[in-house]
C-alpha atoms as a PDB file:
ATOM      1  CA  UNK A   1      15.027   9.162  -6.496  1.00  0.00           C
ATOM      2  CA  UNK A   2      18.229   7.536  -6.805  1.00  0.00           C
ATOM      3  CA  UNK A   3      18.157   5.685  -3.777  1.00  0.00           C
ATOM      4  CA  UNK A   4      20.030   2.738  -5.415  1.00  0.00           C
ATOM      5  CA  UNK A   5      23.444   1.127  -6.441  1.00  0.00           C
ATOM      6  CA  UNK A   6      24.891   3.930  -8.931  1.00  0.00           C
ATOM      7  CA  UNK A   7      22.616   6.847  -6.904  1.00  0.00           C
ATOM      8  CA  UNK A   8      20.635   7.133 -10.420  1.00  0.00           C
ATOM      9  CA  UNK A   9      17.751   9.352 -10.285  1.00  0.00           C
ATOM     10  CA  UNK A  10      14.893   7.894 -12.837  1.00  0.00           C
ATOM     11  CA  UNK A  11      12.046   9.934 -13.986  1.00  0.00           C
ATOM     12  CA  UNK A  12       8.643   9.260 -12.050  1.00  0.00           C
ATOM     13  CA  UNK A  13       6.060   7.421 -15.062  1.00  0.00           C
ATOM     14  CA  UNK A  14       2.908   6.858 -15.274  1.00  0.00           C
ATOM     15  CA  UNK A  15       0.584   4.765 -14.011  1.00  0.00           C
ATOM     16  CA  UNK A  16       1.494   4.331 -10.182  1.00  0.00           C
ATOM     17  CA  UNK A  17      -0.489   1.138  -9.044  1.00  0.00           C
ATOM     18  CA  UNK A  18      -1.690   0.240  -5.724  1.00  0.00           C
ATOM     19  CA  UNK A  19      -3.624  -2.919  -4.419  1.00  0.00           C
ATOM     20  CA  UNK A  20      -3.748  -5.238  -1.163  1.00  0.00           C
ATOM     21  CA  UNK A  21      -2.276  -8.629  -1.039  1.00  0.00           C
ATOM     22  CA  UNK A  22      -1.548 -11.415   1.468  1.00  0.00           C
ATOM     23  CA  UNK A  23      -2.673  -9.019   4.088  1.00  0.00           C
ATOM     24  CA  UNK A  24      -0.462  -5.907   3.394  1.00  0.00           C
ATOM     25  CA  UNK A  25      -0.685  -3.157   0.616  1.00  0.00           C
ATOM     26  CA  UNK A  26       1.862  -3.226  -2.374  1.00  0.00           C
ATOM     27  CA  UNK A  27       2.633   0.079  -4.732  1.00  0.00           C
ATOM     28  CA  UNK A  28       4.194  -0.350  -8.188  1.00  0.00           C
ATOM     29  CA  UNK A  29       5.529   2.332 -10.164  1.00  0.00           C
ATOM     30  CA  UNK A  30       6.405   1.561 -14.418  1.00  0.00           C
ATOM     31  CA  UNK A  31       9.678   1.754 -15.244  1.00  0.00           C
ATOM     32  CA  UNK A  32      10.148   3.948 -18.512  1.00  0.00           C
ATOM     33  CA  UNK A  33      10.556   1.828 -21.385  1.00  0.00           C
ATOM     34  CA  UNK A  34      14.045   2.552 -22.462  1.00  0.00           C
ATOM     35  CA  UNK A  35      15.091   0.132 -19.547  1.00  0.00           C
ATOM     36  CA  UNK A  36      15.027  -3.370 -19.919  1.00  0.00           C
ATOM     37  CA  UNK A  37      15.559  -5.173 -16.393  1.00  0.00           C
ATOM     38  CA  UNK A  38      19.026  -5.239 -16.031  1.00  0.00           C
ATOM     39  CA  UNK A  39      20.015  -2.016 -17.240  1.00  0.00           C
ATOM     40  CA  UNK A  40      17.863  -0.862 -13.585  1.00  0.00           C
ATOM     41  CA  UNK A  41      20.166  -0.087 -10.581  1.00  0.00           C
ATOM     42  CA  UNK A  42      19.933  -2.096  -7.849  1.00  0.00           C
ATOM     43  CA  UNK A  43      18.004  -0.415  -4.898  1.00  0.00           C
ATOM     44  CA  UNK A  44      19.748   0.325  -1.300  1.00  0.00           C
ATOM     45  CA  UNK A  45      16.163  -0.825   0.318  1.00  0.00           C
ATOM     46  CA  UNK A  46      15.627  -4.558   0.772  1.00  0.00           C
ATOM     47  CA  UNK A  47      11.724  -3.970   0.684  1.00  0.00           C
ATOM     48  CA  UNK A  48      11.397  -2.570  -3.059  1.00  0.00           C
ATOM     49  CA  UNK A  49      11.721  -5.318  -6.000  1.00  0.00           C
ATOM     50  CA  UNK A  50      12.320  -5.686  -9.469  1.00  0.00           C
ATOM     51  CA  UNK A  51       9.878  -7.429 -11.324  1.00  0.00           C
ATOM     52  CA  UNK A  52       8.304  -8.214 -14.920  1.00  0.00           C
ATOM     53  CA  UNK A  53       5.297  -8.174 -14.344  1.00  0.00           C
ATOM     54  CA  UNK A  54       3.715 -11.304 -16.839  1.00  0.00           C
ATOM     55  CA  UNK A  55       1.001 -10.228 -19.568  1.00  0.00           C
ATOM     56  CA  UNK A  56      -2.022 -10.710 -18.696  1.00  0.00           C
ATOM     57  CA  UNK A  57      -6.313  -9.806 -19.598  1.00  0.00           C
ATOM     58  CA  UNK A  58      -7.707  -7.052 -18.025  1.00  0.00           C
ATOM     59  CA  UNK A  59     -10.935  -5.686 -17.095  1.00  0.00           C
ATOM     60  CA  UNK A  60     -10.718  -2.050 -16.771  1.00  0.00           C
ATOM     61  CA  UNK A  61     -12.613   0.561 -15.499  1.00  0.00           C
ATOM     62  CA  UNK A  62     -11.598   4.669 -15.444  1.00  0.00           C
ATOM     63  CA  UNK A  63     -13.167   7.436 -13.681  1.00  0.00           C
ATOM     64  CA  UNK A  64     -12.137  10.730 -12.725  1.00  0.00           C
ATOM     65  CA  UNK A  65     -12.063  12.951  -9.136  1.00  0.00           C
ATOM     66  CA  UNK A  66     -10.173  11.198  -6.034  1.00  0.00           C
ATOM     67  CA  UNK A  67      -9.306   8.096  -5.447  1.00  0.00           C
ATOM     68  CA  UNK A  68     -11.327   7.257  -1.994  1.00  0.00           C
ATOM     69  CA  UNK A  69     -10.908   3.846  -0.739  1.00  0.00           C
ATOM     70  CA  UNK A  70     -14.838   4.015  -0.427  1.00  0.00           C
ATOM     71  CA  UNK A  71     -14.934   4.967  -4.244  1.00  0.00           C
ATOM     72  CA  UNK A  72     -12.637   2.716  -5.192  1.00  0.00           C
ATOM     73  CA  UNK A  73     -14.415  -0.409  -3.621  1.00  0.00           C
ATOM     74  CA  UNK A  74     -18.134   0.952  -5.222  1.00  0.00           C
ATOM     75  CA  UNK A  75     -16.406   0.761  -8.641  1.00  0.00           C
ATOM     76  CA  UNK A  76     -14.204  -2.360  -8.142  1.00  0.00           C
ATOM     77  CA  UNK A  77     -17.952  -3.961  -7.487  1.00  0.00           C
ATOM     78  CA  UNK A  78     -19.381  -2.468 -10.283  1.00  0.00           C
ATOM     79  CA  UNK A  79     -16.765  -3.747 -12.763  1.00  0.00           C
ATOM     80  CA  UNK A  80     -16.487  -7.119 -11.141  1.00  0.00           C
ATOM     81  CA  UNK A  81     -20.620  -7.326 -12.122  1.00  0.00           C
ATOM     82  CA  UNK A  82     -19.557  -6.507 -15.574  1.00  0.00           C
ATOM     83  CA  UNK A  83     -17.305  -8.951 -16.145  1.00  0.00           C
ATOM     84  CA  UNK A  84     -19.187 -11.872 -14.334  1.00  0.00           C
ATOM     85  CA  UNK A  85     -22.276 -11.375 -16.467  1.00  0.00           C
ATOM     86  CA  UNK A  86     -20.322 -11.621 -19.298  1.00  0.00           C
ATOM     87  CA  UNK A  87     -19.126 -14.955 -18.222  1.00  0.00           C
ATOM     88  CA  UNK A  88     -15.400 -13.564 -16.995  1.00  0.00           C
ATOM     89  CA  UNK A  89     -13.691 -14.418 -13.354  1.00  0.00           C
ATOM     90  CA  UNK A  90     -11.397 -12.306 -11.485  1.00  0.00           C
ATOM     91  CA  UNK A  91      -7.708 -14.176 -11.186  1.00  0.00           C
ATOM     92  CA  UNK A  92      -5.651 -11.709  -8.742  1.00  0.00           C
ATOM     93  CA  UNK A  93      -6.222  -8.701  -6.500  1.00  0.00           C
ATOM     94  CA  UNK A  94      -7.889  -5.633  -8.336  1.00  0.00           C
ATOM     95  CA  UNK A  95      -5.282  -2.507  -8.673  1.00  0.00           C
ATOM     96  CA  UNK A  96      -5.682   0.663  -8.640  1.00  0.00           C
ATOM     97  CA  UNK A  97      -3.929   3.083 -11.498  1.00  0.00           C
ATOM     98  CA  UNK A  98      -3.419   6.640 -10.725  1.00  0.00           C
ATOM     99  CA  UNK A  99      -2.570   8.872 -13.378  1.00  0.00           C
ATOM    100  CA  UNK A 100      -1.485  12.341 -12.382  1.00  0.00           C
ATOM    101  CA  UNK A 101       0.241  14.256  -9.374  1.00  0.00           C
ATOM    102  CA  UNK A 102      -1.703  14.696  -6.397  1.00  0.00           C
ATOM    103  CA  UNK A 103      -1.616  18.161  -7.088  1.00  0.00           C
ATOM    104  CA  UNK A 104      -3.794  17.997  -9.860  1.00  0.00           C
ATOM    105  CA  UNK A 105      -7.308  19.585  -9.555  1.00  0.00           C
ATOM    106  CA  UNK A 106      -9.956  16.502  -8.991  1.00  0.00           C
ATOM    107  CA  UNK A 107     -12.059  16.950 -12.197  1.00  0.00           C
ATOM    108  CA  UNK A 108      -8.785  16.169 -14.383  1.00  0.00           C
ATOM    109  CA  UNK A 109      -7.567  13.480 -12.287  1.00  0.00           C
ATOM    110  CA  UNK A 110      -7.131   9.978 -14.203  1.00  0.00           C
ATOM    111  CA  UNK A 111      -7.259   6.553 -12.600  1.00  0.00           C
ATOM    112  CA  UNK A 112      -8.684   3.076 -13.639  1.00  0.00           C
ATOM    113  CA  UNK A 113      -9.728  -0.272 -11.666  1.00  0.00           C
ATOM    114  CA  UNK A 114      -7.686  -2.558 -12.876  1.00  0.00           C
ATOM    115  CA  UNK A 115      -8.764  -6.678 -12.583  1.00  0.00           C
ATOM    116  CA  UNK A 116      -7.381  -9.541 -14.112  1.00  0.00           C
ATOM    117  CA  UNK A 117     -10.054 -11.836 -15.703  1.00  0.00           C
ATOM    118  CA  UNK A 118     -10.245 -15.020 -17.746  1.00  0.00           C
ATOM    119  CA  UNK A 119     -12.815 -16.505 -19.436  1.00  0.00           C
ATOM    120  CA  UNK A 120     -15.281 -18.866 -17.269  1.00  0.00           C
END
C-alpha cells in the first residue's frame, strides 16, 4: 500500500497465506511475478520481510465457504491422515491459502490447507 522506501503502491495477489509459528501467527502475501527480489522497495516497518520462500512438496487440500479456525483445524487433520497413510510426514507448520476478498459471498470463496511433506 506503498508503505515502503519509494512509497510504491503494489497490486494485492493472490494467495494470502496464514499459519502459526514459534508461538505467534505469520501472514504472507505473493509478490506478482514481474518482481524479482530486489526490484521490491524496501518497507518503512521493521516487522514485514522479504523472503524467497525455498521450493518445496506439498500436500494440499481446497474447500470452499469461510475459513473458521475450527474448520481449518478439522481439515488440516483430515489431510495430515491422507498423507500419513500414504507413507508422507509433515516438515513445517500447515498454511492456510485464501483466495478471494472477504467480501466475496461464502459458496465462491477459495482456500486450500497447505502442508509440507516428504516421503517417510
Amino acid at each position: 500500500f506503498g508503505g515502503n522506501t519509494n512509497s510504491q503502491r503494489i497490486a494485492m495477489t493472490a494467495p494470502v497465506l496464514m499459519w502459526h509459528e514459534d508461538g505467534g501467527s505469520i501472514m504472507s502475501f505473493v509478490m506478482p511475478s514481474a518482481y524479482a527480489l530486489e526490484d521490491l522497495p524496501t518497507p518503512n516497518d521493521a516487522g514485514v520481510e522479504l523472503v524467497v520462500k525455498a521450493e518445496d512438496i506439498v500436500a494440499v487440500l481446497s474447500f470452499s465457504g469461510f475459513s473458521r479456525p475450527s474448520k481449518v483445524t478439522r481439515l488440516t487433520k483430515r489431510l495430515q491422515s491422507m498423507f500419513e497413510k500414504e507413507g508422507w510426514q509433515q516438515t513445517g507448520p500447515a498454511r492456510l491459502a485464501v483466495y478471494d476478498p472477504p467480501t466475496t459471498l461464502p459458496f465462491l470463496r477459495r482456500n486450500e490447507i497447505i502442508i509440507p511433506i516428504e516421503k517417510v
